[in-house]
N, C-alpha and C. Protein backbone atom coordinates (compact mmCIF):
# COMPACT_ATOMS: atom_id res chain seq x y z
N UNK A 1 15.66 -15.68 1.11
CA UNK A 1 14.30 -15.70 0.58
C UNK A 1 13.41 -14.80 1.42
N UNK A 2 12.74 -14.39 1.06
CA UNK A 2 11.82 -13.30 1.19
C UNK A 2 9.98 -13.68 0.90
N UNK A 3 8.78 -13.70 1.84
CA UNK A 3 7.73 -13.56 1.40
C UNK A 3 7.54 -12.58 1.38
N UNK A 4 6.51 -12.00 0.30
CA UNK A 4 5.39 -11.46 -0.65
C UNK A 4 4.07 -11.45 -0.62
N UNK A 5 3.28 -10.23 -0.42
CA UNK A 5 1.53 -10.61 -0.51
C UNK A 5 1.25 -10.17 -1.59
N UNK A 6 1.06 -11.02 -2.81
CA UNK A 6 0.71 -10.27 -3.96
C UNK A 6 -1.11 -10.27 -3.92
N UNK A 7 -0.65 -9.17 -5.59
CA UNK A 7 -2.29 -8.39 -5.15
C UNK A 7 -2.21 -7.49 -6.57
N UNK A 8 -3.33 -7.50 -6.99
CA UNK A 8 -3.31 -7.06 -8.90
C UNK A 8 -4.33 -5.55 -8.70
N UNK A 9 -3.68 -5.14 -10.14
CA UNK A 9 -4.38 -3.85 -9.97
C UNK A 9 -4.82 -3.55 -11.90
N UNK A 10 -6.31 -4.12 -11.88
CA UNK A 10 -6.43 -4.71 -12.93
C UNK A 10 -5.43 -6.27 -13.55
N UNK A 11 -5.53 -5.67 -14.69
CA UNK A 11 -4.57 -7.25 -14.92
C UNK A 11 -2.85 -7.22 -14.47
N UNK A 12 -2.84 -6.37 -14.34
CA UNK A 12 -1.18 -6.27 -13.84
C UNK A 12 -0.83 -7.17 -11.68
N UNK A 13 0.21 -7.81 -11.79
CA UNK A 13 0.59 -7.98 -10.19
C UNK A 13 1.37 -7.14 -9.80
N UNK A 14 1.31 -7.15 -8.26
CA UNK A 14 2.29 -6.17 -7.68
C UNK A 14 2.29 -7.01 -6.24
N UNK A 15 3.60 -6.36 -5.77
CA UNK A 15 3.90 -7.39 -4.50
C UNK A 15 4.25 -6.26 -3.67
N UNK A 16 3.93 -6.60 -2.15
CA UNK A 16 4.44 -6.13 -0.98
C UNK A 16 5.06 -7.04 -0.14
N UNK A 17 5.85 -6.56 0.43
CA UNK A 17 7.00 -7.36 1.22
C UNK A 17 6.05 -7.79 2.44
N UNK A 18 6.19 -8.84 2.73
CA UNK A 18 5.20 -9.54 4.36
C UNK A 18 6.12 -8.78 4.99
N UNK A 19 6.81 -8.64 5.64
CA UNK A 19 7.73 -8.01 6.70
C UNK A 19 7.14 -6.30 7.06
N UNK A 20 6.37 -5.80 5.78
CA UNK A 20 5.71 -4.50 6.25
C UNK A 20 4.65 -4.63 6.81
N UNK A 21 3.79 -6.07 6.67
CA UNK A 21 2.72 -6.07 6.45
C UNK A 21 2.27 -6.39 8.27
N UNK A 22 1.15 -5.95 8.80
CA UNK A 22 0.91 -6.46 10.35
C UNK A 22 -0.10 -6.86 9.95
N UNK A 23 -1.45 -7.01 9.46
CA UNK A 23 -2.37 -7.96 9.48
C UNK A 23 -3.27 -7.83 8.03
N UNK A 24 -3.47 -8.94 7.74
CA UNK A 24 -4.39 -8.85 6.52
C UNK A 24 -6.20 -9.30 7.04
N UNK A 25 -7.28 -8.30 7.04
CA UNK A 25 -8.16 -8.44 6.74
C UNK A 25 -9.23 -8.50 5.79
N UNK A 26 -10.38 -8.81 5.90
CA UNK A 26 -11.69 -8.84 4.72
C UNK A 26 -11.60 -7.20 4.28
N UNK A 27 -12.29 -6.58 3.75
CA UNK A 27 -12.83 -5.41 3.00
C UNK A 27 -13.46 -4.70 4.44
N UNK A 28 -12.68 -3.51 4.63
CA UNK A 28 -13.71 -3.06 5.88
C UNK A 28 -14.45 -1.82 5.51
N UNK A 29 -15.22 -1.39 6.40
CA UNK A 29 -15.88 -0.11 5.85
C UNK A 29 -15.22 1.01 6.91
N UNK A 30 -14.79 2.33 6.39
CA UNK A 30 -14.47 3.04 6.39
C UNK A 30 -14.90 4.28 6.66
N UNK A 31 -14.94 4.99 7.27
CA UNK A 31 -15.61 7.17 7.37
C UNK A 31 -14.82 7.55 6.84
N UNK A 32 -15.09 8.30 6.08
CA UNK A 32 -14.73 9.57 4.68
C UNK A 32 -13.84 10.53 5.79
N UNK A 33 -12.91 11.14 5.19
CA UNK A 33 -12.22 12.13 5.53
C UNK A 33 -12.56 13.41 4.55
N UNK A 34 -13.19 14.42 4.88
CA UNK A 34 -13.43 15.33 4.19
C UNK A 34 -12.34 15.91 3.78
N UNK A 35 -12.16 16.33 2.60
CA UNK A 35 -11.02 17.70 2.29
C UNK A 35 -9.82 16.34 1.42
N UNK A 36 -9.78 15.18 1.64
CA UNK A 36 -9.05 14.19 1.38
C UNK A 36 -8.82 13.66 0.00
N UNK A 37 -8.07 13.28 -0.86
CA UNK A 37 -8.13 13.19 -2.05
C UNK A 37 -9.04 11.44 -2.08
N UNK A 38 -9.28 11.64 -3.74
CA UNK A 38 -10.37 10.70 -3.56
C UNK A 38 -9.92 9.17 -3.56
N UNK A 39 -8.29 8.82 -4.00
CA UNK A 39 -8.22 7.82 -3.52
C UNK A 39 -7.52 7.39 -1.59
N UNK A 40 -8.38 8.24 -1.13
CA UNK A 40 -7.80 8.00 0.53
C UNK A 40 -9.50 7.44 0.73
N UNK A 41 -9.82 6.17 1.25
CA UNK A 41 -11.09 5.10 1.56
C UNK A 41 -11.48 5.78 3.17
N UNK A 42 -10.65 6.19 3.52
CA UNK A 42 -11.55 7.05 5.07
C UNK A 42 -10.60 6.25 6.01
N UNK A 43 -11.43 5.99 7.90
CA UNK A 43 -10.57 6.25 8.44
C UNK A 43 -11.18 4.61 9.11
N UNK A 44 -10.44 3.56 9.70
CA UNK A 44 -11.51 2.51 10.62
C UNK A 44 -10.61 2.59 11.69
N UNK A 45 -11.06 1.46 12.47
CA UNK A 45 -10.61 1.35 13.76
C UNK A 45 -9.91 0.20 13.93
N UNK A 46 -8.95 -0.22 14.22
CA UNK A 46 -8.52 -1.51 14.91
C UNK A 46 -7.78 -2.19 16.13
N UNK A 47 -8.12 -2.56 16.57
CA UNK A 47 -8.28 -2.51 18.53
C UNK A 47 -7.99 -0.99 19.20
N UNK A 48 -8.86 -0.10 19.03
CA UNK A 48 -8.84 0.91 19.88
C UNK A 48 -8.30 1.69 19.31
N UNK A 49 -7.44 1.56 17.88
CA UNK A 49 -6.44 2.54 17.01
C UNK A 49 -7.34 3.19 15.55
N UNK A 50 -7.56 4.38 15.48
CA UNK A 50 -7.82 4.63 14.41
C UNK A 50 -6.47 4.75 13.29
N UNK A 51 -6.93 4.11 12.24
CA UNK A 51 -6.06 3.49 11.20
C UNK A 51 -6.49 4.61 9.78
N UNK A 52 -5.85 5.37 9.11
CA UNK A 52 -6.50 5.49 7.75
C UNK A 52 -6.31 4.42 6.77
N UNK A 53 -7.35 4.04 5.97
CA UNK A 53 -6.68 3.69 4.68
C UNK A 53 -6.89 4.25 3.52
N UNK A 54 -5.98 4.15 2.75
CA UNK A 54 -5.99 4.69 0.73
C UNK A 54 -6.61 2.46 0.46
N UNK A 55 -7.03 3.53 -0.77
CA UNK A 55 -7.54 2.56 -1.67
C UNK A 55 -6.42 2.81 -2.58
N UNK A 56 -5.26 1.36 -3.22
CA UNK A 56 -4.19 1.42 -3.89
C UNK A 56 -4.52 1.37 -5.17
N UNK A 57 -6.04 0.71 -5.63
CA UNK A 57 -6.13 0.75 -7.17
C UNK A 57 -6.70 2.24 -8.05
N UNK A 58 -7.24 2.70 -6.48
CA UNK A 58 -7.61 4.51 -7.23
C UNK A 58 -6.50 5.15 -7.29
N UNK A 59 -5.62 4.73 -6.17
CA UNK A 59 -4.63 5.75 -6.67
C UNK A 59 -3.53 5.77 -7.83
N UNK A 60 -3.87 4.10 -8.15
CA UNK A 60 -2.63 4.32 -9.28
C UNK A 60 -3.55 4.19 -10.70
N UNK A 61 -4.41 4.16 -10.26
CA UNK A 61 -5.92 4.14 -11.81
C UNK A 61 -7.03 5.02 -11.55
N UNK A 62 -7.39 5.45 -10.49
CA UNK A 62 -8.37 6.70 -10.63
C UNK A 62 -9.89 6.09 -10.16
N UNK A 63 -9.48 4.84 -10.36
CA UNK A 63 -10.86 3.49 -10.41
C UNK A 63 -10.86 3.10 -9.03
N UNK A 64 -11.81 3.27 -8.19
CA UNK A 64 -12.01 2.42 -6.68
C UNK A 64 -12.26 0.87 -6.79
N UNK A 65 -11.30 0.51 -6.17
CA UNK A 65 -11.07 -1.19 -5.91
C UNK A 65 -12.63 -1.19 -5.84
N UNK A 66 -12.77 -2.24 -6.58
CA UNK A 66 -14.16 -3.50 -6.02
C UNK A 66 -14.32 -4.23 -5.20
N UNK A 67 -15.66 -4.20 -4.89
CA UNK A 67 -15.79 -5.11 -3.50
C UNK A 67 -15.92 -6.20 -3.52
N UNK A 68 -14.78 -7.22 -3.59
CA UNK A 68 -14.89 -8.47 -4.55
C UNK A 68 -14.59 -9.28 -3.44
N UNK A 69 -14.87 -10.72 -3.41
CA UNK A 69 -14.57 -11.00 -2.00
C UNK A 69 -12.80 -11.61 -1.83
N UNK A 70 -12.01 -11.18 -2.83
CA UNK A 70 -10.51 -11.62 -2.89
C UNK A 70 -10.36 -9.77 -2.06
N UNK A 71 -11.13 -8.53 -2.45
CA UNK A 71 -10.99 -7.38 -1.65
C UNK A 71 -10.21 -7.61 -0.29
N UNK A 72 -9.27 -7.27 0.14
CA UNK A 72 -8.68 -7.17 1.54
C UNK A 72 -8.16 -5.70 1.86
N UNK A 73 -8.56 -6.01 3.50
CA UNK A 73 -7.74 -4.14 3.69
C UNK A 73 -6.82 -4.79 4.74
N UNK A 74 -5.54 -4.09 3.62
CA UNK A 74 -3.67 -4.76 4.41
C UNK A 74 -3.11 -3.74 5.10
N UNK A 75 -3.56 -3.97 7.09
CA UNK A 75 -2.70 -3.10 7.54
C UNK A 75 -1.18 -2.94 7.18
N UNK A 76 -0.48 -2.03 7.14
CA UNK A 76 0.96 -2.14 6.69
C UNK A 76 1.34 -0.95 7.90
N UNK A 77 2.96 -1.73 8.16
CA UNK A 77 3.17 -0.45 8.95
C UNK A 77 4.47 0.40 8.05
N UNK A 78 3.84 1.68 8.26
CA UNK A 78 4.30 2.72 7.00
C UNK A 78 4.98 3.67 7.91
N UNK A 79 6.46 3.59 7.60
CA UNK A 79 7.51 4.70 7.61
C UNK A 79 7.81 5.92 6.88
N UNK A 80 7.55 7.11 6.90
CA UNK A 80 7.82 8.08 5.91
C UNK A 80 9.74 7.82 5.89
N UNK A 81 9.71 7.62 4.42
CA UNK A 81 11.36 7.91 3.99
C UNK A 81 11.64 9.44 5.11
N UNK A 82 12.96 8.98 5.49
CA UNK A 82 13.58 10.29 6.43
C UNK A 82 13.33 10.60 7.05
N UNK A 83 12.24 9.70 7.98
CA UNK A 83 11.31 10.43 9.41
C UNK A 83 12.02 9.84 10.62
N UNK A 84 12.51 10.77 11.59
CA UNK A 84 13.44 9.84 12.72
C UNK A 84 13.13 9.00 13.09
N UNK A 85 14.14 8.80 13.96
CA UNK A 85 13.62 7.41 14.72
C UNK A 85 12.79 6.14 14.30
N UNK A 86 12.31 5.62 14.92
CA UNK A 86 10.96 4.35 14.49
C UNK A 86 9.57 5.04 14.19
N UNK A 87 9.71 6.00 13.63
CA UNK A 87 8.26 6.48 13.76
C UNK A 87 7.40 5.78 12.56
N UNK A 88 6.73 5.20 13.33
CA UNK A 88 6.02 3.86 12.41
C UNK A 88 4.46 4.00 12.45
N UNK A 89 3.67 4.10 11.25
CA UNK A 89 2.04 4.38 12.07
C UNK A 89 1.46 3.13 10.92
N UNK A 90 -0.03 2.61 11.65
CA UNK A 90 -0.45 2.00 11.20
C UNK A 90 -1.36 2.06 9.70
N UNK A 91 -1.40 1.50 8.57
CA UNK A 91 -1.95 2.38 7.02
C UNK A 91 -2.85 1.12 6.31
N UNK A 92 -3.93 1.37 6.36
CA UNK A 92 -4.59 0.36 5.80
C UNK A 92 -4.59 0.51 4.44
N UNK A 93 -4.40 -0.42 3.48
CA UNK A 93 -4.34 -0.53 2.01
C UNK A 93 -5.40 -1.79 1.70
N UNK A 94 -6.76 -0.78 0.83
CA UNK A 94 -7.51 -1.73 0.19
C UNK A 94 -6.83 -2.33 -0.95
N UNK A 95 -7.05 -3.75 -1.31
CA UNK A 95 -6.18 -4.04 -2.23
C UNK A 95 -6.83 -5.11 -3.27
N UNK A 96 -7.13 -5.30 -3.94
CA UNK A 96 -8.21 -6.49 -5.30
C UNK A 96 -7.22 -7.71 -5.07
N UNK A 97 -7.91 -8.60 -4.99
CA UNK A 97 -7.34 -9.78 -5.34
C UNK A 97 -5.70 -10.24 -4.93
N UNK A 98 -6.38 -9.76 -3.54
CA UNK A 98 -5.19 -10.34 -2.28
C UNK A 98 -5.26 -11.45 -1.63
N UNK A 99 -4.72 -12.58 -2.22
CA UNK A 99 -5.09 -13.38 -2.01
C UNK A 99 -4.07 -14.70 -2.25
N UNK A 100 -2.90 -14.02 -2.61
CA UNK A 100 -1.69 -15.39 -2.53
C UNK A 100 -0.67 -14.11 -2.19
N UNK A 101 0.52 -15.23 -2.43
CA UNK A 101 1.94 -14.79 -1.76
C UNK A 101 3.12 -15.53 -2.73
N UNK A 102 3.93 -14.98 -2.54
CA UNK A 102 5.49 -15.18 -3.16
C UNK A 102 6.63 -15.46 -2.97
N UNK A 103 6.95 -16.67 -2.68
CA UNK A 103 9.13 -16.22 -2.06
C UNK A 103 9.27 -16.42 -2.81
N UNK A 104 10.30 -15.11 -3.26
CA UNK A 104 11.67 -15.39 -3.76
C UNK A 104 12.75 -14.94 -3.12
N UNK A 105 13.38 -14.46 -3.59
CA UNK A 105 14.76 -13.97 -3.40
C UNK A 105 14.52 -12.55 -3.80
N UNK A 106 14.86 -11.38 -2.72
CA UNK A 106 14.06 -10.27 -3.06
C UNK A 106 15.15 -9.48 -4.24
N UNK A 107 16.09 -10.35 -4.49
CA UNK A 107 17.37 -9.66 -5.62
C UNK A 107 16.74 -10.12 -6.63
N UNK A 108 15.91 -10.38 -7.40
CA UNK A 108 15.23 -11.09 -8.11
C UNK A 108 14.82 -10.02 -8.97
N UNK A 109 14.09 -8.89 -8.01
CA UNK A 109 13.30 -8.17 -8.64
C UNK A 109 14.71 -7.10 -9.32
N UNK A 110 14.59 -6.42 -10.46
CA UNK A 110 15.57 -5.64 -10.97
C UNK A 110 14.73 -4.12 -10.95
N UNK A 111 15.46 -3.10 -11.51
CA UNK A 111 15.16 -1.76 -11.79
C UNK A 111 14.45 -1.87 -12.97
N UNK A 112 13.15 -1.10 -12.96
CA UNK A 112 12.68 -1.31 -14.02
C UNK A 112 12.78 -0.08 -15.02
N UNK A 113 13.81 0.45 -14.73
CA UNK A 113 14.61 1.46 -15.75
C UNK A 113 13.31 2.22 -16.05
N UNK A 114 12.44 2.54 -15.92
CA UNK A 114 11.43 3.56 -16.05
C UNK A 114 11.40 4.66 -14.87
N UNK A 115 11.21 5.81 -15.05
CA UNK A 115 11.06 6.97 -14.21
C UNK A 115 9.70 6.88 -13.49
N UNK A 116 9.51 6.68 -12.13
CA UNK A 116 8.30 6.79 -11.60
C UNK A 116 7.65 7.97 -11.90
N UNK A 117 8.09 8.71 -11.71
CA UNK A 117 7.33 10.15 -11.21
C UNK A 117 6.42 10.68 -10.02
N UNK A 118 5.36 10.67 -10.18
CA UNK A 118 4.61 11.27 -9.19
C UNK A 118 4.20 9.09 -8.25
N UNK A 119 4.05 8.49 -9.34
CA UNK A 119 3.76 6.92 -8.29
C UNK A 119 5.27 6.16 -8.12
N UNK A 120 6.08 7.48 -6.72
CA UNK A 120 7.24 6.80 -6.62
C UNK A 120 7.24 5.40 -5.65
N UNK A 121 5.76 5.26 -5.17
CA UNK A 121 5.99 4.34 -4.95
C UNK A 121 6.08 2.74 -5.23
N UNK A 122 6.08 2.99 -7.33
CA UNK A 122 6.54 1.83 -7.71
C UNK A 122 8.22 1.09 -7.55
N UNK A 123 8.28 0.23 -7.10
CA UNK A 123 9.88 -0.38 -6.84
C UNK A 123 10.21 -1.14 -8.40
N UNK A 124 11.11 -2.07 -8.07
CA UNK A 124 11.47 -2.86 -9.03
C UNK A 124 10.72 -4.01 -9.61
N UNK A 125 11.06 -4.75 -10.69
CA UNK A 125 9.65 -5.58 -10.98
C UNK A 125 10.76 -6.75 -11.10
N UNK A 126 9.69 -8.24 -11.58
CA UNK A 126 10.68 -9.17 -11.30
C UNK A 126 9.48 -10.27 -12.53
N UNK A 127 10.13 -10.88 -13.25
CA UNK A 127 9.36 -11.40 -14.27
C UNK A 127 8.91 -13.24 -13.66
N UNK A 128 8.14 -13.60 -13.88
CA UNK A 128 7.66 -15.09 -13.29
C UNK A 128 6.85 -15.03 -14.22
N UNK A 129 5.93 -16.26 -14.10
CA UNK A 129 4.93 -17.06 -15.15
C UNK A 129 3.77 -15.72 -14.81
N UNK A 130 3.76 -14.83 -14.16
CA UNK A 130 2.37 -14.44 -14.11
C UNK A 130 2.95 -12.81 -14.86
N UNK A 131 3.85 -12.44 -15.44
CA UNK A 131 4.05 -11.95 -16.20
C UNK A 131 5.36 -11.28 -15.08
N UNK A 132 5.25 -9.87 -15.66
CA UNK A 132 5.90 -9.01 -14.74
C UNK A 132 5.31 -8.34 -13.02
N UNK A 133 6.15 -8.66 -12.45
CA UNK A 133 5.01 -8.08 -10.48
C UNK A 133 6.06 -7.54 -10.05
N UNK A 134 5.30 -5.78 -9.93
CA UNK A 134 6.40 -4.59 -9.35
C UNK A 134 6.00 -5.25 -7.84
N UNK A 135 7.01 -4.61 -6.94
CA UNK A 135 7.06 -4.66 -5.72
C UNK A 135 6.54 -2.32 -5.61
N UNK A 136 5.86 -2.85 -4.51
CA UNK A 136 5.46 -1.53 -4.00
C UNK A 136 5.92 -1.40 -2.67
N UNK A 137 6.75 0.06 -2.87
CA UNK A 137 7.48 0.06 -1.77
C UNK A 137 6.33 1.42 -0.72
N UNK A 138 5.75 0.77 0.59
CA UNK A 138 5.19 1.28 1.68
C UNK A 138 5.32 2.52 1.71
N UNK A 139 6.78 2.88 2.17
CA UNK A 139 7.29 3.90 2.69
C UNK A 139 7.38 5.28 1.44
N UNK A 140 6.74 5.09 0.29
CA UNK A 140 6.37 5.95 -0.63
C UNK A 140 5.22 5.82 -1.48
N UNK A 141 4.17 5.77 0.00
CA UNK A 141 2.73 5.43 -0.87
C UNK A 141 2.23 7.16 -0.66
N UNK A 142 2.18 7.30 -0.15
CA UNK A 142 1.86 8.76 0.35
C UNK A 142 2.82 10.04 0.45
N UNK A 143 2.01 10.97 -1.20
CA UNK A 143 2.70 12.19 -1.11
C UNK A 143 2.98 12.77 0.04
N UNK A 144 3.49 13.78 0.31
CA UNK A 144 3.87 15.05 1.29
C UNK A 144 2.44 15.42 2.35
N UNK A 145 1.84 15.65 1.10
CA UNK A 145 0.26 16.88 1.75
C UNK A 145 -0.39 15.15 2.24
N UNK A 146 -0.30 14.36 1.88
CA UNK A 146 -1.07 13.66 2.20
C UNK A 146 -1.03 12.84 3.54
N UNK A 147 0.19 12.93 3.66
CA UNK A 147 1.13 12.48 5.04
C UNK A 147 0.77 12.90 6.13
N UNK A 148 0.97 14.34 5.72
CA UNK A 148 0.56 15.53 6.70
C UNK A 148 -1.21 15.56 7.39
N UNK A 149 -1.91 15.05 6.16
CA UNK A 149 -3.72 15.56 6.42
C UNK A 149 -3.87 13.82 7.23
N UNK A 150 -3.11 12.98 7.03
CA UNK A 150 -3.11 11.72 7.50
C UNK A 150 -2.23 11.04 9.12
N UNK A 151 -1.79 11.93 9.15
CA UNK A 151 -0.69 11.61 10.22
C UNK A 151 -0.31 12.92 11.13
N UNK A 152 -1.14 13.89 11.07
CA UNK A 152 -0.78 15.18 11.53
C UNK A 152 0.01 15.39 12.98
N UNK A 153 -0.02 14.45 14.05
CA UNK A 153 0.92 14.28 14.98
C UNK A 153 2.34 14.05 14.45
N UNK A 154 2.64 13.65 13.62
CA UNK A 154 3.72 13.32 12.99
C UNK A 154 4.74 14.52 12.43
N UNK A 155 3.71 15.69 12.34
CA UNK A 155 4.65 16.76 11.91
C UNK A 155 4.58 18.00 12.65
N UNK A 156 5.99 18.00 13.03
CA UNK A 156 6.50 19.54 14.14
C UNK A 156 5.57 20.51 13.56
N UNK A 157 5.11 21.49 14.33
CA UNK A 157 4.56 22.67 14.19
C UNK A 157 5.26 23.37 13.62
């Protein structure tokens, strides 16, 4: 068994694995990153670490999360697929209506036989009373360029 922080994006659920997750806070406020696409929420601080976060409902709807008080910003610690070692950095994700959780059994969730495309970071979905809830996989929330304008220590010269 496996916990889950689920969290909706509009009427649809979606789940993240607790095991990525390092801390869940309130709605924080954020500094703009110039040059940044518009669903990246800017940059905060948390104990002494500057953190970026994306806002997850602009990026997969175009629409900036609301400031609702279920609003949470979910540090996650985010691995780029294929990056050596542990290289692990901290990624804040604003998220609507974060505000419960899930075990199951993470075999539960199946392929949802659809082609992501450009939002590869939808995973598999898994059907329960609250309809269908993709799992979103961390480690493919963030294109290439975006990695790069976000994590720029991270990539060799």
């Amino acid at each position: 068994m496996a916990l889950f922080l689920l969290f909706r994006i509009g009427p649809d659920y979606y789940a993240l694995d607790s095991a990525e997750v390092a801390e869940v806070l309130p709605l924080t406020a954020t500094k703009q990153i110039p040059g940044s696409p518009p669903w990246v929420s800017g940059l905060m601080t948390r104990r002494g670490q500057t953190v970026p976060v994306i806002d997850v409902t602009a990026l997969a709807t175009g629409v900036t999360a609301g400031a609702r008080t279920s609003t949470r910003t979910v540090l996650v610690h985010y691995r780029r697929p294929g990056a050596p070692g542990d290289a692990t950095h901290l990624l804040g994700l604003r998220l609507e209506y974060a505000t419960d959780t899930l075990r199951c059994d993470p075999a539960s969730f199946v392929d949802s036989g659809i082609d992501p495309g450009p939002a590869r970071y939808l995973g598999p979905v898994r059907q329960d009373a609250r309809g269908l809830v993709q799992w979103i996989r961390v480690a493919n929330l963030l294109p290439d360029a975006v990695h790069t304008l976000l994590f720029p220590e991270a990539n060799p010269a």
